[in-house]
Protein backbone atom coordinates (compact mmCIF):
# COMPACT_ATOMS: atom_id res chain seq x y z
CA UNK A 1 1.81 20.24 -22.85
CA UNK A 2 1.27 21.43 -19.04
CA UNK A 3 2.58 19.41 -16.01
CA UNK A 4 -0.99 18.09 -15.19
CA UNK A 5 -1.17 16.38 -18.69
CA UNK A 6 2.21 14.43 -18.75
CA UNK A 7 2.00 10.68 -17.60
CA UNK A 8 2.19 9.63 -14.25
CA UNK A 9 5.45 7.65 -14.03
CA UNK A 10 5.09 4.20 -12.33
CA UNK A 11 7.30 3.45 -9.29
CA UNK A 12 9.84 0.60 -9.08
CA UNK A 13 8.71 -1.90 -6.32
CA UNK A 14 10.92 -4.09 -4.74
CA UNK A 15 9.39 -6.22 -2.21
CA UNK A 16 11.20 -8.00 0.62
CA UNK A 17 11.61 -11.50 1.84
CA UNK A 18 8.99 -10.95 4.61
CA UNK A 19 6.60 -8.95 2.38
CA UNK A 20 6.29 -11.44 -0.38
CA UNK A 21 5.91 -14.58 2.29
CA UNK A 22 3.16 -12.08 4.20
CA UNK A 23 1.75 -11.64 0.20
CA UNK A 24 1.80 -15.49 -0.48
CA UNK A 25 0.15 -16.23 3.62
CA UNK A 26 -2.54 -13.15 2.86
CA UNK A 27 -3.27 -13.81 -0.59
CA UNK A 28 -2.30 -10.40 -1.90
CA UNK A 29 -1.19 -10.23 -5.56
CA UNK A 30 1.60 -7.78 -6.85
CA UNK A 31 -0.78 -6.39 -9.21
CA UNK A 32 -2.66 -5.15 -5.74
CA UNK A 33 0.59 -4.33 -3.97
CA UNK A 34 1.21 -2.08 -7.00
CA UNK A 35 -2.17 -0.26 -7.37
CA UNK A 36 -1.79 0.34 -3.31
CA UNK A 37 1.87 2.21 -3.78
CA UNK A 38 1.15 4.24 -7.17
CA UNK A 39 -2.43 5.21 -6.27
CA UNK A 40 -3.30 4.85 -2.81
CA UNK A 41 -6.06 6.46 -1.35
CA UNK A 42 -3.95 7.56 1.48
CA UNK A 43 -0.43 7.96 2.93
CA UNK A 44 0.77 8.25 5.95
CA UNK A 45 4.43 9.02 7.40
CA UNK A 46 5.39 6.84 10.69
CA UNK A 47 7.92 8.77 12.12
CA UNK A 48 8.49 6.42 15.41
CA UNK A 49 9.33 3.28 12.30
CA UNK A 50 10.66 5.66 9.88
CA UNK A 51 8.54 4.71 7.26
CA UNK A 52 4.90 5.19 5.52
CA UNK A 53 1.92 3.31 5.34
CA UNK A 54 -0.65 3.25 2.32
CA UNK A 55 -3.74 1.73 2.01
CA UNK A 56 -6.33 1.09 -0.96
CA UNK A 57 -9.42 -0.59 -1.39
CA UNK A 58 -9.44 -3.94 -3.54
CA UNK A 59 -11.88 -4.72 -6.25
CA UNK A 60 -11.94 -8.20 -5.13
CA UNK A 61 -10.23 -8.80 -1.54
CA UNK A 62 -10.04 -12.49 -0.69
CA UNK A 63 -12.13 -11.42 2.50
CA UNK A 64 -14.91 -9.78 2.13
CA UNK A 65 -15.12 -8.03 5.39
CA UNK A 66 -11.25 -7.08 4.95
CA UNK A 67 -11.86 -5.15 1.61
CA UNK A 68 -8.71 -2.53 2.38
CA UNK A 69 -4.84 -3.48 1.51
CA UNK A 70 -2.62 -1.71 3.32
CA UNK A 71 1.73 -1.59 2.42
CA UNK A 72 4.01 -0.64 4.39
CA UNK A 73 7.13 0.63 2.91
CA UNK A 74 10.17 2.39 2.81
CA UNK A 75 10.47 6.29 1.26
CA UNK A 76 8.48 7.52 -1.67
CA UNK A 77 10.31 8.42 -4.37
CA UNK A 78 10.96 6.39 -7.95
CA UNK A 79 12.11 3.67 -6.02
CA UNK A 80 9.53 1.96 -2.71
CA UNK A 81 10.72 -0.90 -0.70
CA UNK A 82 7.53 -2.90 0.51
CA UNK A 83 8.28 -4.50 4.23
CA UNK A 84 4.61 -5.67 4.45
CA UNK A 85 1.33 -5.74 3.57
CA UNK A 86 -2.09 -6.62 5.23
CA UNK A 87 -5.77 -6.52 4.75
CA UNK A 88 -8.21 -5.03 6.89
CA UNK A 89 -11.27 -3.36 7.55
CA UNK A 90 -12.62 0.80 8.37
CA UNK A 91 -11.75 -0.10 12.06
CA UNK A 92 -8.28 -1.40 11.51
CA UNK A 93 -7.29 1.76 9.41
CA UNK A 94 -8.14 4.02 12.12
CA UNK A 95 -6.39 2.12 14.45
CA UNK A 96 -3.32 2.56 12.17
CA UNK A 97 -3.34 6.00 11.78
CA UNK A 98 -5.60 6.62 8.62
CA UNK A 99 -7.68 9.77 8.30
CA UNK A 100 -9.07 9.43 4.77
CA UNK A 101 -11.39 6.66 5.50
């Protein structure tokens, strides 16, 4: 079996205090918050925060003209701490840093 044909391994998420009250406010579902950290469309380090930022685009966002999640969170490795997460829109991705749009 080659490297490309072994499973992707899932990462543990742990979310925060603030991120899961943010979640509950924004109506963001774990099942989004973990679709965002293992497959995002796009990463980006914040070096000025010390963390990243990752964003995806929902199936079904609870506003239509906010169809990206974004999570911000801690290091990636097997382990991701999720501070926060928010939805937006092309115009608020640029604004926080995302190329990949």
């Amino acid at each position: 079996m080659l490297n490309s044909e072994l499973p992707a391994r899932k990462i543990r998420i742990i979310l925060t205090k603030h991120c899961k009250d943010r979640a509950f406010e924004r109506y963001v579902t774990t099942r989004e918050i973990s679709k965002v950290i293992n497959n995002p469309v796009q990463t980006i380090s914040d070096d000025e925060r010390q963390n990243y930022k990752s964003y995806g685009k929902s199936e079904n966002p609870p506003y239509k003209d906010q169809p990206y999640l974004v999570a911000i969170h801690d290091k990636i490795n097997t382990s991701v701490k999720v501070i926060t997460v928010m939805w937006t829109d092309k115009g608020g991705l640029k604004i926080i840093g995302f190329n990949k749009i």
